[in-house]
PDB file of N, CA and C in Angstrom:
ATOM      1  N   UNK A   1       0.828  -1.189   0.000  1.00  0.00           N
ATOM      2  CA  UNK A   1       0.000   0.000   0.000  1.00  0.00           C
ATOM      3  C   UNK A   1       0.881   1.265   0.000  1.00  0.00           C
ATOM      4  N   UNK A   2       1.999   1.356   0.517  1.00  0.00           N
ATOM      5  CA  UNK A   2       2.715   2.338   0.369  1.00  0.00           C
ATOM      6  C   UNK A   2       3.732   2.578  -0.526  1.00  0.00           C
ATOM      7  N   UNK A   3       3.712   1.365  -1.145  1.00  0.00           N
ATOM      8  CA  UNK A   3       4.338   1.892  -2.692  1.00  0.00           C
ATOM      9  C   UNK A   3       3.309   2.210  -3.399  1.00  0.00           C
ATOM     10  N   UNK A   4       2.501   1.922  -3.129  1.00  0.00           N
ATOM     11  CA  UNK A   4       1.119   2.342  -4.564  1.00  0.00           C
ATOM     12  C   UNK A   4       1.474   3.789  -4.042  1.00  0.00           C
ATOM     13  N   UNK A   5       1.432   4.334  -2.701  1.00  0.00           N
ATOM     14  CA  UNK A   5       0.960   5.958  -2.662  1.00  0.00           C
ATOM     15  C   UNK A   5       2.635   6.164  -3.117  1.00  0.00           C
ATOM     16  N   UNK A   6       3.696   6.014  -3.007  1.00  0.00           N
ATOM     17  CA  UNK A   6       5.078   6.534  -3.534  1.00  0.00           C
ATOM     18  C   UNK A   6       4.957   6.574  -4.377  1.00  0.00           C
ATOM     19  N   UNK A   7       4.397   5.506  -5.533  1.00  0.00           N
ATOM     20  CA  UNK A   7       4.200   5.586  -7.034  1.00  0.00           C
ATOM     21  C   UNK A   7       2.877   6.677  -7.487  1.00  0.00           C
ATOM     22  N   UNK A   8       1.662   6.860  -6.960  1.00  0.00           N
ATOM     23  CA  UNK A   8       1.281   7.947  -7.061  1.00  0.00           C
ATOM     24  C   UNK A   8       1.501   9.514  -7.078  1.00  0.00           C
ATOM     25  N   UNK A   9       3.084   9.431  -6.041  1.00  0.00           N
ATOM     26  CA  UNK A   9       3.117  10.409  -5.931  1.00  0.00           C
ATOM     27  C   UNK A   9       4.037  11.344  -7.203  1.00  0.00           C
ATOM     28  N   UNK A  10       5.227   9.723  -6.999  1.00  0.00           N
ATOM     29  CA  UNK A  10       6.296  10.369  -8.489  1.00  0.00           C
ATOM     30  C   UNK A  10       5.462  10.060  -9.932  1.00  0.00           C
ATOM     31  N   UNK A  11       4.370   9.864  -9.862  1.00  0.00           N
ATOM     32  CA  UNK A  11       3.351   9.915 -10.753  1.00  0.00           C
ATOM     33  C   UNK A  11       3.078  10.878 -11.424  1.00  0.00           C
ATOM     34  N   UNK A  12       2.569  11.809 -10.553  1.00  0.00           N
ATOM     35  CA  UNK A  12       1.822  13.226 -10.578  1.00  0.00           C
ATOM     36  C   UNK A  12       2.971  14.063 -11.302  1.00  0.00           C
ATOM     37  N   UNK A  13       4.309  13.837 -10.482  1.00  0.00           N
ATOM     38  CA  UNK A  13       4.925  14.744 -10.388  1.00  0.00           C
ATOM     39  C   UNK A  13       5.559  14.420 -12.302  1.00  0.00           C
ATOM     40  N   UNK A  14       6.297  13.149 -12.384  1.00  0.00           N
ATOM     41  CA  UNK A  14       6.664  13.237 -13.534  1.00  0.00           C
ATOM     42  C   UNK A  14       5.745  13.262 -15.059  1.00  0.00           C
ATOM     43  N   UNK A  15       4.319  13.376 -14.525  1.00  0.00           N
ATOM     44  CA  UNK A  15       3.554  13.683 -15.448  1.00  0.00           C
ATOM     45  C   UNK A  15       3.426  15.301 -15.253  1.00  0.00           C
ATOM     46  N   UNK A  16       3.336  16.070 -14.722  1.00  0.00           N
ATOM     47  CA  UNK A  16       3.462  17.593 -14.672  1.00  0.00           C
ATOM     48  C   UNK A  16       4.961  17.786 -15.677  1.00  0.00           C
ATOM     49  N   UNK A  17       5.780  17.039 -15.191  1.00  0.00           N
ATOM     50  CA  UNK A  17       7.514  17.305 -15.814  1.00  0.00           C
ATOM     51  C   UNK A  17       7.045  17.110 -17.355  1.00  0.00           C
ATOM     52  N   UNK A  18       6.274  16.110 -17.442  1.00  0.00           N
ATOM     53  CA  UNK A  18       6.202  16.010 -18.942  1.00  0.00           C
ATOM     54  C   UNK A  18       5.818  16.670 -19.724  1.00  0.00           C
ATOM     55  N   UNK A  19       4.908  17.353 -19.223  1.00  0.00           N
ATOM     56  CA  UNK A  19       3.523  18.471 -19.731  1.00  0.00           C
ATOM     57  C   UNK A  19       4.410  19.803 -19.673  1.00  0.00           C
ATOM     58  N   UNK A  20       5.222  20.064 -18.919  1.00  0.00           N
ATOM     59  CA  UNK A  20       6.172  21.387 -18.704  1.00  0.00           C
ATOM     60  C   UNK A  20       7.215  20.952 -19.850  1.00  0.00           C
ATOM     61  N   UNK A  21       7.435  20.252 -20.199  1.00  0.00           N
ATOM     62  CA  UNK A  21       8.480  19.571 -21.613  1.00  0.00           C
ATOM     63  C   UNK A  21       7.987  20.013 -22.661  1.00  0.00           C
ATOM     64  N   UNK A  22       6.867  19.518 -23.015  1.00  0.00           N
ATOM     65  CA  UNK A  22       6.196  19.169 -24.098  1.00  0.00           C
ATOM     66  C   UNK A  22       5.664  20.873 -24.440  1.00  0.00           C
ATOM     67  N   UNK A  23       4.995  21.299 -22.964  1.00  0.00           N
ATOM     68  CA  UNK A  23       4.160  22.780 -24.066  1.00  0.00           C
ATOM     69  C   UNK A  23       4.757  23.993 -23.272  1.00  0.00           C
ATOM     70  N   UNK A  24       5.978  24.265 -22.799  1.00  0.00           N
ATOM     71  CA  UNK A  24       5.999  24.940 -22.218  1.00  0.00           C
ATOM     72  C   UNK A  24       8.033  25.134 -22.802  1.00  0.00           C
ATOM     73  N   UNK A  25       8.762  24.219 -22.480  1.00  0.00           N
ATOM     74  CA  UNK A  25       9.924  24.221 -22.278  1.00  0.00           C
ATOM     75  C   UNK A  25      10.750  23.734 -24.335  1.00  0.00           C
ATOM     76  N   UNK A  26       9.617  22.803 -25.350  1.00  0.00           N
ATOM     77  CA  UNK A  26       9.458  22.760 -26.271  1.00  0.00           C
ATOM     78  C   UNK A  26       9.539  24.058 -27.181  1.00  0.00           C
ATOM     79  N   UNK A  27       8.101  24.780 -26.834  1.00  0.00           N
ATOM     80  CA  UNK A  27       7.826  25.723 -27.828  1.00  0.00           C
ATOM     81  C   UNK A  27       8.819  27.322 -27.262  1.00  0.00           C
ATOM     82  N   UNK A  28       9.503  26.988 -26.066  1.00  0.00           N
ATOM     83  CA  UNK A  28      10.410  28.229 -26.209  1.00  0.00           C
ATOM     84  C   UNK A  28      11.540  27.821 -26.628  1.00  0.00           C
ATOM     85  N   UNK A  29      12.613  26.357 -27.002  1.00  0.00           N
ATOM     86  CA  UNK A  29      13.157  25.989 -28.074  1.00  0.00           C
ATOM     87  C   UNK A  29      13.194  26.397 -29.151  1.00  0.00           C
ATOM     88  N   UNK A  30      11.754  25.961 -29.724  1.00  0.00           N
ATOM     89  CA  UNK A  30      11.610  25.525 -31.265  1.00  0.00           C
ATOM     90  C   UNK A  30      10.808  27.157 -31.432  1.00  0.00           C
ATOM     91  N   UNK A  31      10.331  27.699 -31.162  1.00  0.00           N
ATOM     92  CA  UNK A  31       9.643  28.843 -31.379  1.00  0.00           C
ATOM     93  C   UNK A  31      10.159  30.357 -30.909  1.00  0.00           C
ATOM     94  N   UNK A  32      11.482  30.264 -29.890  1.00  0.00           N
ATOM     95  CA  UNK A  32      12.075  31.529 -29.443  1.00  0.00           C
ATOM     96  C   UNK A  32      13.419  30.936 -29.383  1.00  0.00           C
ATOM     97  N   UNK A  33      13.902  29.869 -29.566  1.00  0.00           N
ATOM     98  CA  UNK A  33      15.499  29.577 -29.885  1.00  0.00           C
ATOM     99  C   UNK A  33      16.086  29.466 -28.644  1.00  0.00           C
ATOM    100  N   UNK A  34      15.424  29.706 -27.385  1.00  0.00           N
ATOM    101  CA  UNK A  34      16.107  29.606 -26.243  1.00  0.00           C
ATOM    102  C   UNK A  34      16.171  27.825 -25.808  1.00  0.00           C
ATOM    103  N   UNK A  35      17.111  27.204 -25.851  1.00  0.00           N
ATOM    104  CA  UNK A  35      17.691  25.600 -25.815  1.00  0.00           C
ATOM    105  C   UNK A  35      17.996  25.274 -24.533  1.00  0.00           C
ATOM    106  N   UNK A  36      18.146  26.657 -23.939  1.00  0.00           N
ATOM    107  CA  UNK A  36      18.258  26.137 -22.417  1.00  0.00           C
ATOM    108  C   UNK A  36      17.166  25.365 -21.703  1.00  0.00           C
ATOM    109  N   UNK A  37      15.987  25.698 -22.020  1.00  0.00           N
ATOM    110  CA  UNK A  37      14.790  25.544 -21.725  1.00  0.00           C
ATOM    111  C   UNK A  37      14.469  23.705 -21.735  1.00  0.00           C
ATOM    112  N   UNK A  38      14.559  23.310 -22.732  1.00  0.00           N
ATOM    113  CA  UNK A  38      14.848  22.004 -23.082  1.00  0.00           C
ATOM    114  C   UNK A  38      15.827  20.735 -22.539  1.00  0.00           C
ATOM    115  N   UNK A  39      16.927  21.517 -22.422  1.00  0.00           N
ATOM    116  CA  UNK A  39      17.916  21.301 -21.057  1.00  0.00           C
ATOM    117  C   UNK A  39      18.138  21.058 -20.211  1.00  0.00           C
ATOM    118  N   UNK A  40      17.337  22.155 -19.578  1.00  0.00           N
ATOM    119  CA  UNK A  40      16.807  22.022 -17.963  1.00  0.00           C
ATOM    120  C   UNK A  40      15.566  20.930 -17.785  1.00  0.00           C
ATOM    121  N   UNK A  41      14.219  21.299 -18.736  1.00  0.00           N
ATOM    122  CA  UNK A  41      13.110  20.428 -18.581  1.00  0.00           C
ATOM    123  C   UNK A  41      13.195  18.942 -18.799  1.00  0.00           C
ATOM    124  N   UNK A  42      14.550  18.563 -19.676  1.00  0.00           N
ATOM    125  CA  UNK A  42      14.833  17.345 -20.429  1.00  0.00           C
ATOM    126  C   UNK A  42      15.330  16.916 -19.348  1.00  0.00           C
ATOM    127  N   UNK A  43      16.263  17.144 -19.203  1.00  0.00           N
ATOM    128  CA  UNK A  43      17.084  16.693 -17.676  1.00  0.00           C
ATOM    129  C   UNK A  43      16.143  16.427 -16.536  1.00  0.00           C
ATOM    130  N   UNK A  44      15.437  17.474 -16.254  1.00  0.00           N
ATOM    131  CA  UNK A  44      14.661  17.043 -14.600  1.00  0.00           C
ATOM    132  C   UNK A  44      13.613  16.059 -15.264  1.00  0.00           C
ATOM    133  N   UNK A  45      13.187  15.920 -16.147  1.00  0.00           N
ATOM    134  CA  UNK A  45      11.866  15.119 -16.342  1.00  0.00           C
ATOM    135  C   UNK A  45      12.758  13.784 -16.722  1.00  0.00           C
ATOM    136  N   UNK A  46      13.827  13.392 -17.521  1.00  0.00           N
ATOM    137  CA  UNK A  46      14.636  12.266 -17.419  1.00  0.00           C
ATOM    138  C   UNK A  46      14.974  11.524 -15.826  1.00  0.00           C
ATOM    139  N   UNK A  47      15.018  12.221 -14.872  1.00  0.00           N
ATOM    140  CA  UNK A  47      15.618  12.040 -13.734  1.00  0.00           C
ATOM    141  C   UNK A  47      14.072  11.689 -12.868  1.00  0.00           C
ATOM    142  N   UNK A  48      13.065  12.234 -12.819  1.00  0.00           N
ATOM    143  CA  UNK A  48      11.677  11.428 -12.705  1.00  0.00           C
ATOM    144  C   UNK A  48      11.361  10.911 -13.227  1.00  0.00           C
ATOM    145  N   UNK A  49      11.645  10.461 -14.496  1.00  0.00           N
ATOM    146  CA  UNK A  49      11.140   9.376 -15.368  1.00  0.00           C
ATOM    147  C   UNK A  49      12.137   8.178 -14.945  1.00  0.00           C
ATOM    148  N   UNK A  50      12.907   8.154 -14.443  1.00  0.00           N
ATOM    149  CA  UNK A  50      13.381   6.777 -13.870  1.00  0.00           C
ATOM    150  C   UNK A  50      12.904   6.559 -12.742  1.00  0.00           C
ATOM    151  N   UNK A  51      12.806   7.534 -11.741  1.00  0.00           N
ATOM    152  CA  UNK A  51      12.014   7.416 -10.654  1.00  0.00           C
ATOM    153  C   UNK A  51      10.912   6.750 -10.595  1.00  0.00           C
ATOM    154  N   UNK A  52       9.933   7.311 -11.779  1.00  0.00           N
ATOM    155  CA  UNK A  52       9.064   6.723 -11.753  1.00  0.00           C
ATOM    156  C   UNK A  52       8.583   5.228 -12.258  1.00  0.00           C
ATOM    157  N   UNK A  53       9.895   4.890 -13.500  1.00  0.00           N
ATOM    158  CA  UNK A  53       9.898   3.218 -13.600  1.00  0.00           C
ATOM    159  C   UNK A  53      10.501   2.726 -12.143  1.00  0.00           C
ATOM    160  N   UNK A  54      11.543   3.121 -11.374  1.00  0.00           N
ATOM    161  CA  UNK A  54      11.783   2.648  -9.978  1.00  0.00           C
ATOM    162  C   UNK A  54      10.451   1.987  -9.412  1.00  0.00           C
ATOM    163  N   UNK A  55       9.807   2.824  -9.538  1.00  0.00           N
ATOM    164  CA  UNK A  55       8.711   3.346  -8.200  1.00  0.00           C
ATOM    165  C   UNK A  55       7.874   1.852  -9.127  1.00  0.00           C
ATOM    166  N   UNK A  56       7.451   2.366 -10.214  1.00  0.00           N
ATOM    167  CA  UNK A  56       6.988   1.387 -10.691  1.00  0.00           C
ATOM    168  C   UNK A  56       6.782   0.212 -10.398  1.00  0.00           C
ATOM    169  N   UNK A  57       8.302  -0.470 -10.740  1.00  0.00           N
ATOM    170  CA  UNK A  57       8.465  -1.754 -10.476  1.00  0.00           C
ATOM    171  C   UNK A  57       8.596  -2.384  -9.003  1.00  0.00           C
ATOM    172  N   UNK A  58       8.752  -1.453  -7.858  1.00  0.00           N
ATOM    173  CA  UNK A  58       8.814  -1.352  -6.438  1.00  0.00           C
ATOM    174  C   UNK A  58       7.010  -2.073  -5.956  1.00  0.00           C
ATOM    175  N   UNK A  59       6.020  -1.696  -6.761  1.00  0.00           N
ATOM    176  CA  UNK A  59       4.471  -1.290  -6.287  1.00  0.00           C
ATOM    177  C   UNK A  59       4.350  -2.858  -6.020  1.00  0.00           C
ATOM    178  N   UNK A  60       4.634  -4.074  -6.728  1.00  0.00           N
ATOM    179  CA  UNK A  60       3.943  -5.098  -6.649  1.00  0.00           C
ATOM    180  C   UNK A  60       2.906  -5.467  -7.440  1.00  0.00           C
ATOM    181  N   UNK A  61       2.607  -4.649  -8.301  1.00  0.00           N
ATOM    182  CA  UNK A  61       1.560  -4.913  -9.367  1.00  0.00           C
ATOM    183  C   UNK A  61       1.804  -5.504 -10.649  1.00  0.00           C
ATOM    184  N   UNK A  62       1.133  -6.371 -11.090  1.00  0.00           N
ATOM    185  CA  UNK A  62       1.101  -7.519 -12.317  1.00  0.00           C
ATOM    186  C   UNK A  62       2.208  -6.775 -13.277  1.00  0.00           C
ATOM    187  N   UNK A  63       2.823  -8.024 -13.797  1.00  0.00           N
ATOM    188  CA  UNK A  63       3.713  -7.466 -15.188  1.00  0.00           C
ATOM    189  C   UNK A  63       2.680  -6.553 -16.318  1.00  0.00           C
ATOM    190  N   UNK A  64       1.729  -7.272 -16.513  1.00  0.00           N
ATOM    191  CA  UNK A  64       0.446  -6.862 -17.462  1.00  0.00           C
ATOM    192  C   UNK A  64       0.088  -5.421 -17.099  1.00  0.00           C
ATOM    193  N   UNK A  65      -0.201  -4.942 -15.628  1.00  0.00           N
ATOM    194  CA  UNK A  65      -0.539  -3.804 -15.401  1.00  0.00           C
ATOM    195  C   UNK A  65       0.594  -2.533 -15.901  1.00  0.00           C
ATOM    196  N   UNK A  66       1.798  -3.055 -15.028  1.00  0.00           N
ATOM    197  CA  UNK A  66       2.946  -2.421 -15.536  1.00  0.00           C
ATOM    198  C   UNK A  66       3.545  -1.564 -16.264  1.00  0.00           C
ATOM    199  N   UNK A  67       3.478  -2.866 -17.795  1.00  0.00           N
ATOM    200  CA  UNK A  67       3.437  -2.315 -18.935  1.00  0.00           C
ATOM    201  C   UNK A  67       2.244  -1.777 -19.372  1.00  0.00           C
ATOM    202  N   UNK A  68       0.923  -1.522 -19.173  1.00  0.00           N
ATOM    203  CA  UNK A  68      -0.253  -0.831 -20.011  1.00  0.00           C
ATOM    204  C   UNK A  68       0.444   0.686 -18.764  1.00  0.00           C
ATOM    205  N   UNK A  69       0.974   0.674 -17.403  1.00  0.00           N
ATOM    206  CA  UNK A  69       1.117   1.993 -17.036  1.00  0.00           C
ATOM    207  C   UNK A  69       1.988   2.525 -17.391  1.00  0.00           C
ATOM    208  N   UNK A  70       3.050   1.862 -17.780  1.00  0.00           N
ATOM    209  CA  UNK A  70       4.665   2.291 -18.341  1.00  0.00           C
ATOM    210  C   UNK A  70       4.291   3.015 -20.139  1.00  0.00           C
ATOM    211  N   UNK A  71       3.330   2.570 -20.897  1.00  0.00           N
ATOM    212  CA  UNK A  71       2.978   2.674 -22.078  1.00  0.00           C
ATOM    213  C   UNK A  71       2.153   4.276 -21.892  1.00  0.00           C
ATOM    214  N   UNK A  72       1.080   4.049 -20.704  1.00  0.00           N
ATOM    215  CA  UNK A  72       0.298   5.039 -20.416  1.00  0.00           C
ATOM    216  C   UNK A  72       1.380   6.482 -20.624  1.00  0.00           C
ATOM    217  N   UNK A  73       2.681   6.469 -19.752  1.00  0.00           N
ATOM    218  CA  UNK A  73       3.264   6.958 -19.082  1.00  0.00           C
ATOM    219  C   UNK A  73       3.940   7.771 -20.554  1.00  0.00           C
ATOM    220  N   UNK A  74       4.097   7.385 -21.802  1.00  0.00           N
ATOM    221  CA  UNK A  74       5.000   7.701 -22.741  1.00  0.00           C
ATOM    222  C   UNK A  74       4.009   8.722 -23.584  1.00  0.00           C
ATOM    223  N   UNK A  75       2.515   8.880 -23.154  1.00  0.00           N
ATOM    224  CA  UNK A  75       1.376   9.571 -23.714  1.00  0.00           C
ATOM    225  C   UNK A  75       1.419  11.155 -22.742  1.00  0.00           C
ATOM    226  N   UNK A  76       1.064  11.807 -23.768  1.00  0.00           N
ATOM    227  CA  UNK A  76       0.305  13.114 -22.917  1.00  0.00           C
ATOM    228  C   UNK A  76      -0.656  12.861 -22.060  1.00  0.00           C
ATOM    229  N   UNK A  77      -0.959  13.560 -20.653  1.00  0.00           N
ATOM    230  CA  UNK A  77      -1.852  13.156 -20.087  1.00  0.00           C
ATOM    231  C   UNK A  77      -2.059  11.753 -19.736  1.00  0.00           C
ATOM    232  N   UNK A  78      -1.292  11.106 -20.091  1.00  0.00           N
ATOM    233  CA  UNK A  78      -1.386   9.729 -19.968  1.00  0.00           C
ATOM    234  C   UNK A  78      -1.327   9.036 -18.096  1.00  0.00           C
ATOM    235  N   UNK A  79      -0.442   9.940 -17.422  1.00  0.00           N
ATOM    236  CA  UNK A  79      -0.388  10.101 -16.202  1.00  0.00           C
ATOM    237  C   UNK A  79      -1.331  10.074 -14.985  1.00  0.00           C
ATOM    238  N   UNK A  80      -2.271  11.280 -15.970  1.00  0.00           N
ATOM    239  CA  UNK A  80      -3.295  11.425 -15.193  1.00  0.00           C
ATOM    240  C   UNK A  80      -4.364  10.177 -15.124  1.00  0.00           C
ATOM    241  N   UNK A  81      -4.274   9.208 -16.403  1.00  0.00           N
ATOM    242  CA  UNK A  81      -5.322   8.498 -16.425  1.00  0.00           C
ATOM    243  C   UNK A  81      -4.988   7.452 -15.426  1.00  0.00           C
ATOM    244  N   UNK A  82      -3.474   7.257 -15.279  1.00  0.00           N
ATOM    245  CA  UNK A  82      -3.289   6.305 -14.379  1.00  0.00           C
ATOM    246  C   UNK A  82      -3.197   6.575 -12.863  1.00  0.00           C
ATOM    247  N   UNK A  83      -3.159   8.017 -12.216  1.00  0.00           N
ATOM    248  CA  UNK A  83      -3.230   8.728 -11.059  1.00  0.00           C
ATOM    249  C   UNK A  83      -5.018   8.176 -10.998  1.00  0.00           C
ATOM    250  N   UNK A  84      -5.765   8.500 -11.612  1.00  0.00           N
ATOM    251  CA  UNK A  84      -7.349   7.976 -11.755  1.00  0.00           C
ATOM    252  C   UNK A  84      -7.773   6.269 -11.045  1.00  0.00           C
ATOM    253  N   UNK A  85      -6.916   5.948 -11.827  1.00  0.00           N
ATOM    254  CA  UNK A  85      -7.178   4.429 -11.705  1.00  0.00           C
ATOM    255  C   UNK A  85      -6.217   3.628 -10.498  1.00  0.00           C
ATOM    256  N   UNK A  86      -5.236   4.561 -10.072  1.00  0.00           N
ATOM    257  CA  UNK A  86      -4.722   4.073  -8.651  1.00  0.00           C
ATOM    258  C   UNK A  86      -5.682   4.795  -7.728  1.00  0.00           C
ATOM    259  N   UNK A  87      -6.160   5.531  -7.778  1.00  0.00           N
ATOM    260  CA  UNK A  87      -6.827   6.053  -6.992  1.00  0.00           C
ATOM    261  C   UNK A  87      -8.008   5.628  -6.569  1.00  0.00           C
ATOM    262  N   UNK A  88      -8.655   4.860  -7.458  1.00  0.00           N
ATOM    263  CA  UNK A  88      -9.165   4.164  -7.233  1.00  0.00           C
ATOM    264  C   UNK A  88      -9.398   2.340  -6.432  1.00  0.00           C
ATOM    265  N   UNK A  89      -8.129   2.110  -7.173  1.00  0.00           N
ATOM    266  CA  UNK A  89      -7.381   0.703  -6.651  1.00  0.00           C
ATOM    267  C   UNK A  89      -7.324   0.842  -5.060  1.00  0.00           C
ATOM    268  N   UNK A  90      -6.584   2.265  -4.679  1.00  0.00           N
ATOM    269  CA  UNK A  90      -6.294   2.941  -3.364  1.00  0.00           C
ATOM    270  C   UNK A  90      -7.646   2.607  -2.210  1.00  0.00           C
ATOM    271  N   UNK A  91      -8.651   3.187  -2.983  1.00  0.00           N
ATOM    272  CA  UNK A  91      -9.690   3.066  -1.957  1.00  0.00           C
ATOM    273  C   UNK A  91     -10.496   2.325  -2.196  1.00  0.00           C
ATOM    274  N   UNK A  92     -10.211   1.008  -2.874  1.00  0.00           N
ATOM    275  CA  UNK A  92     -10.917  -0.266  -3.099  1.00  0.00           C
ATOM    276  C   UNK A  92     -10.214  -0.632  -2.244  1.00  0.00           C
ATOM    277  N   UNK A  93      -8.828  -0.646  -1.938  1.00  0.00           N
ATOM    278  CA  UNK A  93      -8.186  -1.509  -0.814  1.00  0.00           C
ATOM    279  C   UNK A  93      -8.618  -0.741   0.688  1.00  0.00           C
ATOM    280  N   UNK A  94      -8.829   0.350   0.568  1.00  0.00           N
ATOM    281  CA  UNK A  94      -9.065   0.758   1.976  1.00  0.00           C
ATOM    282  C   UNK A  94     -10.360   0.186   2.302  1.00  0.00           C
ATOM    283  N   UNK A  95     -11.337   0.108   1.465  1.00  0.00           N
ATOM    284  CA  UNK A  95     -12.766  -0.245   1.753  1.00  0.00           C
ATOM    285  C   UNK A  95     -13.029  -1.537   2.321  1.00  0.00           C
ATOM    286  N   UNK A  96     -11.781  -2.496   2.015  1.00  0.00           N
ATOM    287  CA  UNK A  96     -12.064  -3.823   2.359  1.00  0.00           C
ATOM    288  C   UNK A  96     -11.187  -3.613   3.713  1.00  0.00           C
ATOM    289  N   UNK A  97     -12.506  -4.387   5.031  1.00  0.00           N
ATOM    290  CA  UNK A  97     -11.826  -4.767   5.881  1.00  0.00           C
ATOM    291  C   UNK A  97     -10.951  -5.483   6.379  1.00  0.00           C
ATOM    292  N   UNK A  98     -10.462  -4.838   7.740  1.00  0.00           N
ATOM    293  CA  UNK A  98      -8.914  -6.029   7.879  1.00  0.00           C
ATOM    294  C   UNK A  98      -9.711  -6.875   8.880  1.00  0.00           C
ATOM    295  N   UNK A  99      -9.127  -8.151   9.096  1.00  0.00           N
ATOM    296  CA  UNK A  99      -9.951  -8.975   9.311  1.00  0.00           C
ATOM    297  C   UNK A  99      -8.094  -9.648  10.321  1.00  0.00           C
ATOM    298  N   UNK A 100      -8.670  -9.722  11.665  1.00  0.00           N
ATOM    299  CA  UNK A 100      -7.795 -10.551  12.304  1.00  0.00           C
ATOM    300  C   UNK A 100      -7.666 -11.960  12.138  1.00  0.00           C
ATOM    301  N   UNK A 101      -5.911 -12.352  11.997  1.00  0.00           N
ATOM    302  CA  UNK A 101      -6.268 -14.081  11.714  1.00  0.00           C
ATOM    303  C   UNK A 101      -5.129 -14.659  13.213  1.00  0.00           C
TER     304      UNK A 101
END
């Protein structure tokens, strides 16, 4: 349970990194020539993007799941769909009681 929330969390974060890549750190590259931009965003979002296969493979969840989140993960927004669907997983597990054995 607490890798699911660690992996949620470098979730969020390296899906924001991506989205700051893509429309933000991109089009002042390719559209104002400034390369630093790309640089900096390429770098920090490379450095959560391993984090987040880390984190990944840390959670305990099916090879099958994995890869459809690792695939998710290479999409725009793709992040968010999977922040959705742990979040859900999250409080399907909280809902079920613990049961002393």
């Amino acid at each position: 349970m607490e890798e699911l929330r660690r992996f949620r969390s470098i979730n969020k974060i390296e899906g924001y990194s991506y989205l700051v890549l893509l429309f933000i750190a991109m089009p002042l590259k390719y559209g104002m020539g400034i390369a630093l931009a790309t640089k900096i965003a390429g770098m920090l979002h490379g450095l959560l993007f391993m984090a987040f296969v880390y984190q990944l493979l840390q959670t305990g969840l099916g090879k099958k799941e994995q890869m459809i989140y690792f695939i998710l993960s290479l999409v725009p927004f793709g992040s968010f769909i999977i922040e959705k669907e742990l979040r859900d997983k999250e409080e399907a597990y909280a809902a079920v009681p613990l049961t002393a054995e």
